[in-house]
N, C-alpha and C. Protein backbone atom coordinates (compact mmCIF):
# COMPACT_ATOMS: atom_id res chain seq x y z
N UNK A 1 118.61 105.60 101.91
CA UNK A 1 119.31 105.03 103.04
C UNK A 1 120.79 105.38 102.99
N UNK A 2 121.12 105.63 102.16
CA UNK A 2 122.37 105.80 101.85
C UNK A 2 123.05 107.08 101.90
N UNK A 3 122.20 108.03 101.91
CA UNK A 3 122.04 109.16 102.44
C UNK A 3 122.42 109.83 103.48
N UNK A 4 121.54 108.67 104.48
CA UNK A 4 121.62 108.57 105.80
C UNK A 4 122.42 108.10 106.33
N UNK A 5 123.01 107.46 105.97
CA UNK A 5 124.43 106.88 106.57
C UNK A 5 125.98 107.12 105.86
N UNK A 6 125.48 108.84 106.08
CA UNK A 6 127.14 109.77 106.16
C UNK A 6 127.57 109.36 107.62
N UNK A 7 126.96 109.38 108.04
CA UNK A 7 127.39 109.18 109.74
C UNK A 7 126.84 107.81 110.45
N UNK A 8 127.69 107.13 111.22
CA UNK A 8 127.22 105.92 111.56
C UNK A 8 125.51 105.87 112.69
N UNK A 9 124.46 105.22 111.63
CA UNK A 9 123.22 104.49 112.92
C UNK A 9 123.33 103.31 112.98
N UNK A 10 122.39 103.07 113.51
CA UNK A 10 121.63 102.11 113.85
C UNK A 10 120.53 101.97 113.11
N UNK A 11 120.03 101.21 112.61
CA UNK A 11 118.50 100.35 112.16
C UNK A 11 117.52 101.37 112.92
N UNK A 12 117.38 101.50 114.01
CA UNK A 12 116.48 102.08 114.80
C UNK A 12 116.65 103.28 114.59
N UNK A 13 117.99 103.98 114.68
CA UNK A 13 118.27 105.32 114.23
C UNK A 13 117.72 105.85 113.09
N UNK A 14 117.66 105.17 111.92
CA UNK A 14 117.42 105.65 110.78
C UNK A 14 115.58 105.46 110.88
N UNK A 15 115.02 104.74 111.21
CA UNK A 15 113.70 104.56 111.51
C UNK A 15 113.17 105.68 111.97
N UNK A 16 114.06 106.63 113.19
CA UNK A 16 113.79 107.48 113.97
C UNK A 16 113.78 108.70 112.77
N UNK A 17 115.13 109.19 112.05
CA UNK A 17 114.94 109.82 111.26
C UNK A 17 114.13 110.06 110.13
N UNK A 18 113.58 108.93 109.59
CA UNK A 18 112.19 108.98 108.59
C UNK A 18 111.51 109.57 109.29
N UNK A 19 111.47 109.13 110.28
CA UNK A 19 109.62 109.83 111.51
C UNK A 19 110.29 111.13 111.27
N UNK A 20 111.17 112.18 111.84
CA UNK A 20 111.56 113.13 112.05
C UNK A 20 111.50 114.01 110.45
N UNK A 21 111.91 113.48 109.98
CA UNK A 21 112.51 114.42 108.59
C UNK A 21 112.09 113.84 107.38
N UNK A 22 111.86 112.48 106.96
CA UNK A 22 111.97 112.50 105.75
C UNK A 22 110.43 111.92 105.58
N UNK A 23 109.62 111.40 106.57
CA UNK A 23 108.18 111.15 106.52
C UNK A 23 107.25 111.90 105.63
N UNK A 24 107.43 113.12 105.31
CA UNK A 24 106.77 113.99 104.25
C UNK A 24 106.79 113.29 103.23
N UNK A 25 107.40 112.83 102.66
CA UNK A 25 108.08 112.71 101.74
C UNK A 25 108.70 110.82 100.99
N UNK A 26 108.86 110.44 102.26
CA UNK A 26 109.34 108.87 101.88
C UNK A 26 109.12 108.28 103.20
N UNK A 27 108.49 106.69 103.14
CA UNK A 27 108.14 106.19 104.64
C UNK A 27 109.36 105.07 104.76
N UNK A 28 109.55 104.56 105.16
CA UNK A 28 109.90 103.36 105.62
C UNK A 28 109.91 102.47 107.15
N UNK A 29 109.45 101.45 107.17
CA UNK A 29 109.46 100.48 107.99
C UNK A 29 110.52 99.45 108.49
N UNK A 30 110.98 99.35 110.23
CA UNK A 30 111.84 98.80 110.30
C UNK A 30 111.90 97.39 109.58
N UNK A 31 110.57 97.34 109.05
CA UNK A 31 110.66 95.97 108.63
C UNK A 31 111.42 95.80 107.34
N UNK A 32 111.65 96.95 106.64
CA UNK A 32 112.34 97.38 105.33
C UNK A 32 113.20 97.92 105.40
N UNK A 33 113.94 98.50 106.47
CA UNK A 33 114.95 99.13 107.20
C UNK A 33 116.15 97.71 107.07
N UNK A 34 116.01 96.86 108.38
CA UNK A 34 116.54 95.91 108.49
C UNK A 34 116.96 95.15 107.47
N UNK A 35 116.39 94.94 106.63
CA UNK A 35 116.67 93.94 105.16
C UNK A 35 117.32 94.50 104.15
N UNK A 36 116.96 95.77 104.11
CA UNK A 36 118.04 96.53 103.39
C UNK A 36 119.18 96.66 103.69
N UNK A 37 119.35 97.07 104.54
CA UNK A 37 120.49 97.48 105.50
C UNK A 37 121.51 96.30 105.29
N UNK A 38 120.91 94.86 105.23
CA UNK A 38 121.84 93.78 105.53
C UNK A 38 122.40 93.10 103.65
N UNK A 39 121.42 93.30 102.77
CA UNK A 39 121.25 93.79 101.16
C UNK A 39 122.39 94.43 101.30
N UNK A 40 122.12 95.75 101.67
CA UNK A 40 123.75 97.04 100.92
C UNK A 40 124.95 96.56 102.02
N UNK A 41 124.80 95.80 102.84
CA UNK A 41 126.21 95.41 103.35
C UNK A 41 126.57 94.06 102.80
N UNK A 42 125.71 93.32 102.30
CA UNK A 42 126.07 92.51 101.28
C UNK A 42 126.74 92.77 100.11
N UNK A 43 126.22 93.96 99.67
CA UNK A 43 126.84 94.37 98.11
C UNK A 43 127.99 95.38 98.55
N UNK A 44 128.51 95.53 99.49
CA UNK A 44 129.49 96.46 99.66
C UNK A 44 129.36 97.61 99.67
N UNK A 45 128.45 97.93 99.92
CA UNK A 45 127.74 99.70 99.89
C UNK A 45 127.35 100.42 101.50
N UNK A 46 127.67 99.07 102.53
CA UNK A 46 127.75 99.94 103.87
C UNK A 46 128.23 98.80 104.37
N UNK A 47 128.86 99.34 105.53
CA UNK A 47 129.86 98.63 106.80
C UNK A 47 128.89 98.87 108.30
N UNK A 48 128.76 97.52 108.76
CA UNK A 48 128.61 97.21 110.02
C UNK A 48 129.37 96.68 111.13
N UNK A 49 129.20 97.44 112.38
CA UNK A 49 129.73 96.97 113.52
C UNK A 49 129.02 96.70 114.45
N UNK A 50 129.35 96.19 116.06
CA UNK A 50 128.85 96.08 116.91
C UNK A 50 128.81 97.39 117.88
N UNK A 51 127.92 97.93 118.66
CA UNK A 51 128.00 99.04 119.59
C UNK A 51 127.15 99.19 120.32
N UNK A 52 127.28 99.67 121.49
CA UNK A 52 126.65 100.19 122.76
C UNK A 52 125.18 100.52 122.91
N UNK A 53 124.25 99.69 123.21
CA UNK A 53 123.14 100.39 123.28
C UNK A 53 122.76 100.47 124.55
N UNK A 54 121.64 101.65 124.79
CA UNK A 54 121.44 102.25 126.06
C UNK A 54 120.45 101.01 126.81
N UNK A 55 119.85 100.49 126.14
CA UNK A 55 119.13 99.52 126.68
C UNK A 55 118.86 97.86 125.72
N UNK A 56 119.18 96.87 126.71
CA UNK A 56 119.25 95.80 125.77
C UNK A 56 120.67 95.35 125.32
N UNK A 57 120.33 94.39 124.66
CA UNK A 57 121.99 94.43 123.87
C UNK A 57 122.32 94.76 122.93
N UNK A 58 123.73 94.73 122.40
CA UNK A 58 124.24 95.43 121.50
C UNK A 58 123.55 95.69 120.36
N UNK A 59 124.36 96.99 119.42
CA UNK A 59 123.01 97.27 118.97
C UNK A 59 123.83 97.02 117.03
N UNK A 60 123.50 96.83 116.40
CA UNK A 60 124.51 97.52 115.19
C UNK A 60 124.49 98.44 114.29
N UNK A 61 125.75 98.89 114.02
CA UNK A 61 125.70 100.21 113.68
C UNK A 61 126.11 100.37 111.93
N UNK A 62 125.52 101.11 111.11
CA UNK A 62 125.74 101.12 110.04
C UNK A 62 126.64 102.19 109.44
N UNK A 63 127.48 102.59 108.84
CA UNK A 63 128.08 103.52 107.87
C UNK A 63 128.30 103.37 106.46
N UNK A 64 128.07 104.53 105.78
CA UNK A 64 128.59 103.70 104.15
C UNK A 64 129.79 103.72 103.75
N UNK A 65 130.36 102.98 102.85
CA UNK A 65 131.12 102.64 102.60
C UNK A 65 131.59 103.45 101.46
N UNK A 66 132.71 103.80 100.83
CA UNK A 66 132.95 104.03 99.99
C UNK A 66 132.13 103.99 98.29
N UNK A 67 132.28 102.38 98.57
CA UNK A 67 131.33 101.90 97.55
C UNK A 67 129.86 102.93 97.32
N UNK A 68 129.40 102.64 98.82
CA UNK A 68 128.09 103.57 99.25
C UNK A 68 128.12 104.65 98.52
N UNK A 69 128.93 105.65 98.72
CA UNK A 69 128.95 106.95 98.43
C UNK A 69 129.21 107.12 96.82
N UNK A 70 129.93 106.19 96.17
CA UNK A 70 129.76 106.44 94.88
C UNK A 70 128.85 106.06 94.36
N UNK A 71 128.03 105.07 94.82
CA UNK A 71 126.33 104.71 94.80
C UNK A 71 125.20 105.59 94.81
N UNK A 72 125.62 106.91 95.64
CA UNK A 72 125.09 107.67 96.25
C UNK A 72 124.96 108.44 95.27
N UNK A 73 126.32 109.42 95.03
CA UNK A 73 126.48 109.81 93.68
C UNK A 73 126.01 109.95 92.24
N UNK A 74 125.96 108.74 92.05
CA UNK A 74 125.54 108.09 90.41
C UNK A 74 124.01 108.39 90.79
N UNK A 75 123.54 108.25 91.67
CA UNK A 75 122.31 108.60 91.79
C UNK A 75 121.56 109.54 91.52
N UNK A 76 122.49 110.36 92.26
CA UNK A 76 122.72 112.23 92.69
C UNK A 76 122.27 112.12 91.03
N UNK A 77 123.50 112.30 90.82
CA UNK A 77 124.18 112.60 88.98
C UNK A 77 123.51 111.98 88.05
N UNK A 78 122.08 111.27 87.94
CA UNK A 78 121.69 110.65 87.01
C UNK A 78 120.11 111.45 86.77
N UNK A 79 120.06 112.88 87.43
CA UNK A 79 118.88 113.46 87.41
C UNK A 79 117.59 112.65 88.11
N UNK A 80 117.17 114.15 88.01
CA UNK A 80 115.60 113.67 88.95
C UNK A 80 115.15 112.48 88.56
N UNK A 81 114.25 111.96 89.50
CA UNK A 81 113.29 110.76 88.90
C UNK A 81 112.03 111.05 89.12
N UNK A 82 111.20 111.17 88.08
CA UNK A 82 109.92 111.62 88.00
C UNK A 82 108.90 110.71 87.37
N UNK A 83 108.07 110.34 88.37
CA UNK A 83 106.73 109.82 87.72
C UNK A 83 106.73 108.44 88.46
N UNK A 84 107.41 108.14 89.46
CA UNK A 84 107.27 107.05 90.73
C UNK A 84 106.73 107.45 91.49
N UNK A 85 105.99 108.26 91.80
CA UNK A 85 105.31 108.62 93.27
C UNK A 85 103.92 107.48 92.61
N UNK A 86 103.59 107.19 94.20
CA UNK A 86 101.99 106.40 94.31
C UNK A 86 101.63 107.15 94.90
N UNK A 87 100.58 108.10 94.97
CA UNK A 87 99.79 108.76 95.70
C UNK A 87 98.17 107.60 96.09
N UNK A 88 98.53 107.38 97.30
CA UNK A 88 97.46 106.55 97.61
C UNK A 88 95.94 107.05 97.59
N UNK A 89 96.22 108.19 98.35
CA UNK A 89 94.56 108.88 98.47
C UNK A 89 94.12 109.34 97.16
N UNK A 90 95.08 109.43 96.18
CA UNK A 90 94.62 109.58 94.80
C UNK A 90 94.30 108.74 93.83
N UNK A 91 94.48 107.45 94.15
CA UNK A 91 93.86 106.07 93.60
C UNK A 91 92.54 105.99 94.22
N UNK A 92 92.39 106.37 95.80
CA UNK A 92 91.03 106.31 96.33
C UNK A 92 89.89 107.46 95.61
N UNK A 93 90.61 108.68 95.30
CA UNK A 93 89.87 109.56 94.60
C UNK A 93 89.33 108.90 93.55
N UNK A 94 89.93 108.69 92.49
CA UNK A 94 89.36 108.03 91.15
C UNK A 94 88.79 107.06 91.05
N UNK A 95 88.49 106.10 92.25
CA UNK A 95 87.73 104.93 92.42
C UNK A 95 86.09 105.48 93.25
N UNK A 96 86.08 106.58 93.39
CA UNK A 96 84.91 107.25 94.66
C UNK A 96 84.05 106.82 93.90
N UNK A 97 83.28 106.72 93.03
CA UNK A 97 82.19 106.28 91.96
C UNK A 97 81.70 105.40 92.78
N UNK A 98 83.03 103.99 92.83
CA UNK A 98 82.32 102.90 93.53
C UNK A 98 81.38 103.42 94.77
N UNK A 99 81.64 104.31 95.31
CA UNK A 99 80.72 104.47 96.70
C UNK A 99 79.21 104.13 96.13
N UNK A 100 78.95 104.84 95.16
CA UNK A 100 77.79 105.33 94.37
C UNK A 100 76.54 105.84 95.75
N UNK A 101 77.37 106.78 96.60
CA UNK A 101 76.61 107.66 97.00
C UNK A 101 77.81 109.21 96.91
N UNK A 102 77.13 110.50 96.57
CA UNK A 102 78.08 111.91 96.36
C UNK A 102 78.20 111.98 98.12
N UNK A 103 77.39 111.54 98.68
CA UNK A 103 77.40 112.25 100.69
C UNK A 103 78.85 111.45 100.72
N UNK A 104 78.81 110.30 100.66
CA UNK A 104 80.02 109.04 100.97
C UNK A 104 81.02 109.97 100.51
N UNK A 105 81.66 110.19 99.31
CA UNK A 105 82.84 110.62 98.32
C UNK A 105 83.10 112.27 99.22
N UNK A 106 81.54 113.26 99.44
CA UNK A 106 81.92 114.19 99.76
C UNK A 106 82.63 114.16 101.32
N UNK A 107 82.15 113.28 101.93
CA UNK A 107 82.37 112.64 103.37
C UNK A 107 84.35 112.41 103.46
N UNK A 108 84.63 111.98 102.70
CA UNK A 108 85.89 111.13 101.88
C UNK A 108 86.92 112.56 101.88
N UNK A 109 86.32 113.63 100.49
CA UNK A 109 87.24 114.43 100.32
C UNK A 109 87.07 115.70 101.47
N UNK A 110 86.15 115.72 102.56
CA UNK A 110 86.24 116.23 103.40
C UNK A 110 87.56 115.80 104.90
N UNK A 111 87.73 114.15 104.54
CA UNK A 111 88.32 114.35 105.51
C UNK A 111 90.04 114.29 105.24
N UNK A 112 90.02 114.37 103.59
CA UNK A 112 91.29 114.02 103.18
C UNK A 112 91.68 115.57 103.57
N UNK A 113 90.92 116.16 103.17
CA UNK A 113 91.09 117.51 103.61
C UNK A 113 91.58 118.01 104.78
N UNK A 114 90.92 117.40 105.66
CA UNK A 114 91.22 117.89 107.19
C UNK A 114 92.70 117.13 107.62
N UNK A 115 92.96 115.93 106.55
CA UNK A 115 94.16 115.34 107.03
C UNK A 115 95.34 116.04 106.56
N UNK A 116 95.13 116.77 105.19
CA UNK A 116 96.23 117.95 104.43
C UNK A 116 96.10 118.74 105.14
N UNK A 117 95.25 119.56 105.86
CA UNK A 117 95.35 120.51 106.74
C UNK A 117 96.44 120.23 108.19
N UNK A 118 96.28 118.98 108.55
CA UNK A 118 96.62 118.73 109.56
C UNK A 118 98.62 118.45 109.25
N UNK A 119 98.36 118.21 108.30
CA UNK A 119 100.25 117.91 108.03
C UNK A 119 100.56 119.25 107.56
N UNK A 120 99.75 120.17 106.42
CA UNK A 120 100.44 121.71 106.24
C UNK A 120 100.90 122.15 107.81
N UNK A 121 100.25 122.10 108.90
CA UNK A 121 100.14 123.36 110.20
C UNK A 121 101.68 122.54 110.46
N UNK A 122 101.51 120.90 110.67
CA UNK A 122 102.61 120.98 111.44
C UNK A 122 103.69 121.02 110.51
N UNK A 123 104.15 120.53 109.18
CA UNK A 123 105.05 121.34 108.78
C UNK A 123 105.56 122.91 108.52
N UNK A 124 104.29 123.30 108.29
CA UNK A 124 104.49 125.17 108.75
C UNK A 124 105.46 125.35 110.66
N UNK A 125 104.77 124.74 111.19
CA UNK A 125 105.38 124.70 112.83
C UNK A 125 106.77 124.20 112.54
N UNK A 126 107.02 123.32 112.14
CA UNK A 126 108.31 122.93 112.07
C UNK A 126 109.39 124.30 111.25
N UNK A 127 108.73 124.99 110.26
CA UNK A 127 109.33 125.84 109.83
C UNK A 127 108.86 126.61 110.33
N UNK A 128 108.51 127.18 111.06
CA UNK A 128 108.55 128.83 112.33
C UNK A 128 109.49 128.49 113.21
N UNK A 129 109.33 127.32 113.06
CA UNK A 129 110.05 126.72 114.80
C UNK A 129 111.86 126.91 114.41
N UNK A 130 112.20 126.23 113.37
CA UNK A 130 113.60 126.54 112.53
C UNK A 130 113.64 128.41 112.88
N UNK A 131 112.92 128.76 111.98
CA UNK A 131 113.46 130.24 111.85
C UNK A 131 113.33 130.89 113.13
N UNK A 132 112.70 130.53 114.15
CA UNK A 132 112.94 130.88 114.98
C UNK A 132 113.91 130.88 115.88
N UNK A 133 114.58 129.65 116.12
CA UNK A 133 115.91 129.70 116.90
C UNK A 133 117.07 129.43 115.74
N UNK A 134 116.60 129.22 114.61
CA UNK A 134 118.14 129.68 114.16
C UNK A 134 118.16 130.50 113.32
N UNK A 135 119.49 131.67 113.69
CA UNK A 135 119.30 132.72 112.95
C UNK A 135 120.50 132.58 111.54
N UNK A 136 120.40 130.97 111.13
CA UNK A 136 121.26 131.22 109.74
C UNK A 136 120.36 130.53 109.41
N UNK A 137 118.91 130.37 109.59
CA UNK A 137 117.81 130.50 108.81
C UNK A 137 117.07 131.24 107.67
N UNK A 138 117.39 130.62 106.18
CA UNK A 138 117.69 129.89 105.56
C UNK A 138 119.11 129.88 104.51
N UNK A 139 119.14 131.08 105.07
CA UNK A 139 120.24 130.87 103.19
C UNK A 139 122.18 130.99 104.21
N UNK A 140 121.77 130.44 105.39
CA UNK A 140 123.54 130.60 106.18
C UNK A 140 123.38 129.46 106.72
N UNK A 141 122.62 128.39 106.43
CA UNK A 141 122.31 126.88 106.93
C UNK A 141 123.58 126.28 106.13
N UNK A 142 124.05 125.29 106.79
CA UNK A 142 125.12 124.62 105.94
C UNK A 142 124.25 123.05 104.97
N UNK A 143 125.15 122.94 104.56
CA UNK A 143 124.45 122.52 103.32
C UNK A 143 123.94 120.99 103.41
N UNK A 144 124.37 120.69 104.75
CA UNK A 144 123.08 119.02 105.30
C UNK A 144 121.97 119.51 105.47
N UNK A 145 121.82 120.99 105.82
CA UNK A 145 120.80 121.39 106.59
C UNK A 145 120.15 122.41 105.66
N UNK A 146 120.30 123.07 104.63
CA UNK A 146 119.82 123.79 103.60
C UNK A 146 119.16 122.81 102.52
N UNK A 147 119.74 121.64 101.80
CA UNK A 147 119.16 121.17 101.28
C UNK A 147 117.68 120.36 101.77
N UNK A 148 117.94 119.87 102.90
CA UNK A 148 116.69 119.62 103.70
C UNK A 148 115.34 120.89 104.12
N UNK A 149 116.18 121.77 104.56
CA UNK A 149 114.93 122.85 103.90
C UNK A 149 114.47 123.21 102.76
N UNK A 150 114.79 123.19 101.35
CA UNK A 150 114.27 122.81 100.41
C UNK A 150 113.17 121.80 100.30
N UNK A 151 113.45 120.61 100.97
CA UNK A 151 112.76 119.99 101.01
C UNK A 151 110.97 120.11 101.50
N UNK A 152 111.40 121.01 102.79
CA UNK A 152 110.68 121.03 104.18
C UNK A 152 109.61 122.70 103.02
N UNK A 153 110.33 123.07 102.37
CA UNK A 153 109.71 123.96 101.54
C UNK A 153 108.54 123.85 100.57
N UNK A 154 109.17 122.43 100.01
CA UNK A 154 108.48 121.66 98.61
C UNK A 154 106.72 120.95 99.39
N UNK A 155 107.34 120.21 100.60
CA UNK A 155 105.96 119.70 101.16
C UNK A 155 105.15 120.77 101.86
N UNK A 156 105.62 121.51 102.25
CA UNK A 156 104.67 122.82 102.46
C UNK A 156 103.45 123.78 101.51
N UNK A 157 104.43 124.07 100.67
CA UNK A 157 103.63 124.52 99.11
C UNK A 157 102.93 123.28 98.21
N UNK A 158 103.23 122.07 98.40
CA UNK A 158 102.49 120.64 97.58
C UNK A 158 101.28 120.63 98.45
N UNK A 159 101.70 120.24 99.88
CA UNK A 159 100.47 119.87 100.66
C UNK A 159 99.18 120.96 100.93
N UNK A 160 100.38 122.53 100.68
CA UNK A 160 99.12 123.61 100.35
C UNK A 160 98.28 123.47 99.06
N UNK A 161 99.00 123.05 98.04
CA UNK A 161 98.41 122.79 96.75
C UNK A 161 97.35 122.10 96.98
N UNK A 162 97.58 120.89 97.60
CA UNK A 162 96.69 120.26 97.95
C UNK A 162 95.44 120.38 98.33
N UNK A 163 95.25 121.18 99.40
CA UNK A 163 94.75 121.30 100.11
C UNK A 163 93.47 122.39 99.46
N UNK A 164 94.17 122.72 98.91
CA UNK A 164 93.11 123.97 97.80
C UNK A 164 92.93 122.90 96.82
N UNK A 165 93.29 121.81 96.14
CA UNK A 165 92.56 121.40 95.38
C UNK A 165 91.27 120.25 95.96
N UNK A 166 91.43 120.36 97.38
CA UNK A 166 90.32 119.24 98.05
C UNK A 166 89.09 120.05 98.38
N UNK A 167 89.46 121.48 98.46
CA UNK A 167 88.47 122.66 98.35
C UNK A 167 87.75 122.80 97.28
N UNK A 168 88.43 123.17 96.46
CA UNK A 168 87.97 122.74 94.52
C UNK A 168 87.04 121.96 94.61
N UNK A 169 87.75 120.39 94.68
CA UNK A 169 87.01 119.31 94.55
C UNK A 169 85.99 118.95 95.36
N UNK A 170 85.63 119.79 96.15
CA UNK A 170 84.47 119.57 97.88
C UNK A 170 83.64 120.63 96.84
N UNK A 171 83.72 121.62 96.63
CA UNK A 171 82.56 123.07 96.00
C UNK A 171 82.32 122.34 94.60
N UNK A 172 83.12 121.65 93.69
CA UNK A 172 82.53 120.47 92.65
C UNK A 172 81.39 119.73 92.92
N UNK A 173 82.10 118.72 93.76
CA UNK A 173 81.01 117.60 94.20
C UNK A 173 79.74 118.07 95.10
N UNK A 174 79.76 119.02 95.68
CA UNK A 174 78.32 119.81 96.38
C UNK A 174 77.80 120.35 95.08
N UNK A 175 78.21 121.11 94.05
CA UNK A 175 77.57 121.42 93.11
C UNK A 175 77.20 120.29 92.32
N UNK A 176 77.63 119.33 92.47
CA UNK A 176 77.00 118.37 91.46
C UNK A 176 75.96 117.56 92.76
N UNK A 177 76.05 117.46 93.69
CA UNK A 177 75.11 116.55 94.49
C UNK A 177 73.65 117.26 93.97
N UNK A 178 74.01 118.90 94.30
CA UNK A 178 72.61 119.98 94.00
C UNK A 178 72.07 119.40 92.53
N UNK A 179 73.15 119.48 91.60
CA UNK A 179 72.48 119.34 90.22
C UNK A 179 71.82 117.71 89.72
N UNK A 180 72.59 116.89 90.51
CA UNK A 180 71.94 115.31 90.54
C UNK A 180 70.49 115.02 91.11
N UNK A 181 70.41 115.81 92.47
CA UNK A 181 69.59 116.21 93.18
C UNK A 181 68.26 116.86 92.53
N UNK A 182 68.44 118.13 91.99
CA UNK A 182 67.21 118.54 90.96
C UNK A 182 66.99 117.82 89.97
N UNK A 183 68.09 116.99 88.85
CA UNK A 183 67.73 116.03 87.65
C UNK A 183 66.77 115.31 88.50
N UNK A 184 66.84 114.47 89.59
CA UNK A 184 66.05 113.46 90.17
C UNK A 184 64.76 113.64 90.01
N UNK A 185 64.85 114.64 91.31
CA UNK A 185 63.19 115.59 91.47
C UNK A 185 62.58 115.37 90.26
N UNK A 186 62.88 115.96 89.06
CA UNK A 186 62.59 116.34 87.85
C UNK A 186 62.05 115.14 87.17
N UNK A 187 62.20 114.18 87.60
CA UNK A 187 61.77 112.76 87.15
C UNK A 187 60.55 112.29 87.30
C-alpha cells in the first residue's frame, strides 16, 4: 500500500489498481483497503485529506508520508521475503485423496488448468499489448514502469510453469487411474 501511495488515491483508487496491476500477484479487498489505510494514518505513515469526487460525496484521499516512505524503504532494504506465499489451489491439490475418486481429482486438475491457461493468455495480452504501443518497451520504460514489467514477466513464466506442471500432473493421474483400474480387474 505504501507503494501505492507515491501519488495521492483514494481507497477506491487503490482497489482499482490491485484489479489492474498487482492482482497477479497480491489481492486485496476494499474491506482491507479501508482499515489499513486508516492503521498507517494512525501510525504516521500516510496523510489524508478531503477531495472531489465525481459522484457522491467527498471522497478521501491518501498520500504517504514521509514516515511512509522510510517505511517503504526498510522494507525495500531488508531483502526478499520468501516462503509467505499461500497458494490456495495447492492446499486443494494435496488434500485430492479426500475425493477418493481419480475422475473427481482428474476433473479438479483439469480445470485448474484451464484457469492457468486463462490468466497466462491474458497476461501474455497485456504484454503484446505494452510492446505494442510503446516503443520504450522494455528496457527505455522509466523505472515505475520497468520494475512493474518485471513483474508482469515473473507471472507470465510462473503461471507458464504452472501450467505445464498441471499437464504433468493430468498424464500422472490418467496413468495411474489406468494402473488402479487394471490392479482392480485383477482382483
Amino acid at each position: 500500500m505504501l507503494g501505492l501511495l507515491r501519488e495521492p488515491h483514494s481507497g477506491y483508487d487503490i482497489k482499482k489498481h490491485f484489479e489492474q496491476s498487482l492482482r497477479n500477484f497480491w489481492q486485496a479487498e476494499l474491506s482491507q483497503i479501508y482499515p489499513l489505510l486508516q492503521k498507517m494514518e494512525a501510525e504516521g505513515l500516510v496523510r489524508s485529506r478531503h477531495g472531489a469526487s465525481d459522484i457522491g460525496p467527498t471522497k478521501r484521499i491518501y498520500k504517504r508520508a514521509q514516515k511512509g516512505t522510510k517505511e517503504l524503504h526498510r522494507w525495500l532494504e531488508e531483502g526478499p521475503i520468501i516462503g509467505k506465499d499461500r497458494i490456495s489451489y495447492l492446499a486443494q491439490v494435496y488434500f485430492l485423496a479426500d475425493l477418493d475418486d481419480i475422475d473427481k481429482a482428474i476433473s479438479y486438475m483439469k480445470s485448474l488448468r484451464d484457469e492457468i491457461t486463462k490468466k497466462v493468455a491474458a497476461l501474455e495480452i497485456i504484454e503484446s499489448n505494452w510492446r505494442s504501443n510503446d516503443t520504450r518497451y522494455p528496457n527505455d520504460l522509466a523505472d515505475e514502469e520497468f520494475y512493474p514489467h518485471l513483474t508482469l514477466a515473473l507471472g507470465i513464466k510462473r503461471l507458464g510453469a504452472t501450467g505445464e506442471w498441471c499437464e504433468d500432473s493430468l498424464r500422472k493421474m490418467q496413468v495411474r487411474r489406468r494402473w488402479t483400474n487394471a490392479k482392480r480387474s485383477q482382483l
